[in-house]
Protein backbone atom coordinates (compact mmCIF):
# COMPACT_ATOMS: atom_id res chain seq x y z
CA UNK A 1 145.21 -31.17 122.87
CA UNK A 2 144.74 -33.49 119.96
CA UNK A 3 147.52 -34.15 117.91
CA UNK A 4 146.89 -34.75 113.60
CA UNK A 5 147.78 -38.68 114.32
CA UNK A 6 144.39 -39.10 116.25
CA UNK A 7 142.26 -37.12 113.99
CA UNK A 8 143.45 -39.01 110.76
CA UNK A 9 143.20 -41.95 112.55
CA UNK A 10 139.37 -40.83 113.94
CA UNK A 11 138.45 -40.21 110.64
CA UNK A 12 139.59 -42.87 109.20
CA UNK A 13 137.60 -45.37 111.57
CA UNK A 14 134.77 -43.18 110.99
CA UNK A 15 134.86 -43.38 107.05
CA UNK A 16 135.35 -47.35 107.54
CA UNK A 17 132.30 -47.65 109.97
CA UNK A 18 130.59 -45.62 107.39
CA UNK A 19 131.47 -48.18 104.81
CA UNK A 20 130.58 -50.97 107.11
CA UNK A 21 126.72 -49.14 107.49
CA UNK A 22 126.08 -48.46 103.73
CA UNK A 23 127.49 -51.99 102.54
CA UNK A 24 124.26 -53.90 102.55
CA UNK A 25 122.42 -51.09 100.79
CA UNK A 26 124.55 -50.43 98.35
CA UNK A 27 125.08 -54.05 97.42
CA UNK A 28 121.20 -55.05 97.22
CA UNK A 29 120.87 -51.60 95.23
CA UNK A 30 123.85 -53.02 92.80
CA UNK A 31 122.54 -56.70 92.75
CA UNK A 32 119.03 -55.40 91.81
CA UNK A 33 119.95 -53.05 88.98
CA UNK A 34 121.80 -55.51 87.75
CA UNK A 35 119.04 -58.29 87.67
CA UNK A 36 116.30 -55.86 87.03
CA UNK A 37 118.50 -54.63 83.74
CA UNK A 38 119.60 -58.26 82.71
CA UNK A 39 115.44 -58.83 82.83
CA UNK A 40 114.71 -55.59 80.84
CA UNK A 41 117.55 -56.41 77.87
CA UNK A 42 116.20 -59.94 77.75
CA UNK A 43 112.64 -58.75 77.21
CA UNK A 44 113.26 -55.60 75.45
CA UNK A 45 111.41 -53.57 77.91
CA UNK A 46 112.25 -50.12 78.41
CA UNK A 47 110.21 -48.44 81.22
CA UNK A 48 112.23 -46.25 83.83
CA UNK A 49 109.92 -46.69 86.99
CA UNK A 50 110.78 -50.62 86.23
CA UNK A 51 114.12 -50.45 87.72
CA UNK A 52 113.15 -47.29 90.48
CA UNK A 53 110.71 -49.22 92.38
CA UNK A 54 112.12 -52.90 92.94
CA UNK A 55 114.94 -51.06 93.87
CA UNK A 56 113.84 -48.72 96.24
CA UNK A 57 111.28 -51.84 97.99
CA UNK A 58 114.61 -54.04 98.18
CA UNK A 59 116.44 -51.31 99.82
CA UNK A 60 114.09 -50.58 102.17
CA UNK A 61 113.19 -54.20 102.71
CA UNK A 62 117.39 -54.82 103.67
CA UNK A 63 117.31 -51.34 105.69
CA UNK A 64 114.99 -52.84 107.66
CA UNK A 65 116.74 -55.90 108.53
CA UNK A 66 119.63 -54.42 108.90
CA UNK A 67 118.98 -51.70 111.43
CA UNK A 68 120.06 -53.16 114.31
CA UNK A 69 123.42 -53.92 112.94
CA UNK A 70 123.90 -50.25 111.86
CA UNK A 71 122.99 -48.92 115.28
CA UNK A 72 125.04 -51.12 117.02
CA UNK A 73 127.89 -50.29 114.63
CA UNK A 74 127.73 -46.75 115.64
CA UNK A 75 126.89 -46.90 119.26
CA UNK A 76 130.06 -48.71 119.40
CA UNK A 77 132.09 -46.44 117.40
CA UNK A 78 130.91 -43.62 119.48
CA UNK A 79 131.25 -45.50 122.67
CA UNK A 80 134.90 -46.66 121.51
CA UNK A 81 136.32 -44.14 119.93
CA UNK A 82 134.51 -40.69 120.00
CA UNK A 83 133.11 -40.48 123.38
CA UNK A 84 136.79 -41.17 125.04
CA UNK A 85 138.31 -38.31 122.58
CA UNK A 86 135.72 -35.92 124.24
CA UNK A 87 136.61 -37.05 127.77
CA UNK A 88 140.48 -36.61 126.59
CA UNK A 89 141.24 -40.36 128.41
């Protein structure tokens, strides 16, 4: 049976690996707001779609590259961690 130490400790490697795979989105997503924003204020235009679809292509753009890192990062989690839970070694 497992005991509430290897649980926490489960979960708390899988919110960190979850970190670890939304990183790189979330910082392009922040870096471009931010630029696309310091552009708008500096030219005094004020159109939503502006900042929705630079955003969007960036994120997609860095989703792309980094898709091998996030799959590796959780077949190795899962290989690590999970899978040996299940088999109780």
């Amino acid at each position: 049976m497992m005991g509430e130490a290897v649980l926490y400790d489960a979960l708390r490697q899988a919110l960190w690996v979850a970190m670890l795979m939304s990183a790189p989105l979330l910082g392009v997503a922040l870096v471009a707001g931010v630029t696309i924003g310091l552009l708008q204020a500096l030219t005094s235009v004020q159109e939503m779609t502006l900042t929705f679809v630079p955003k969007v292509g960036a994120m997609l753009v860095v989703f792309w590259v980094s898709m091998s890192f996030m799959t590796s990062t959780l077949l190795a989690f899962f290989a690590d961690q999970i899978i040996p839970m299940i088999e109780g070694s």
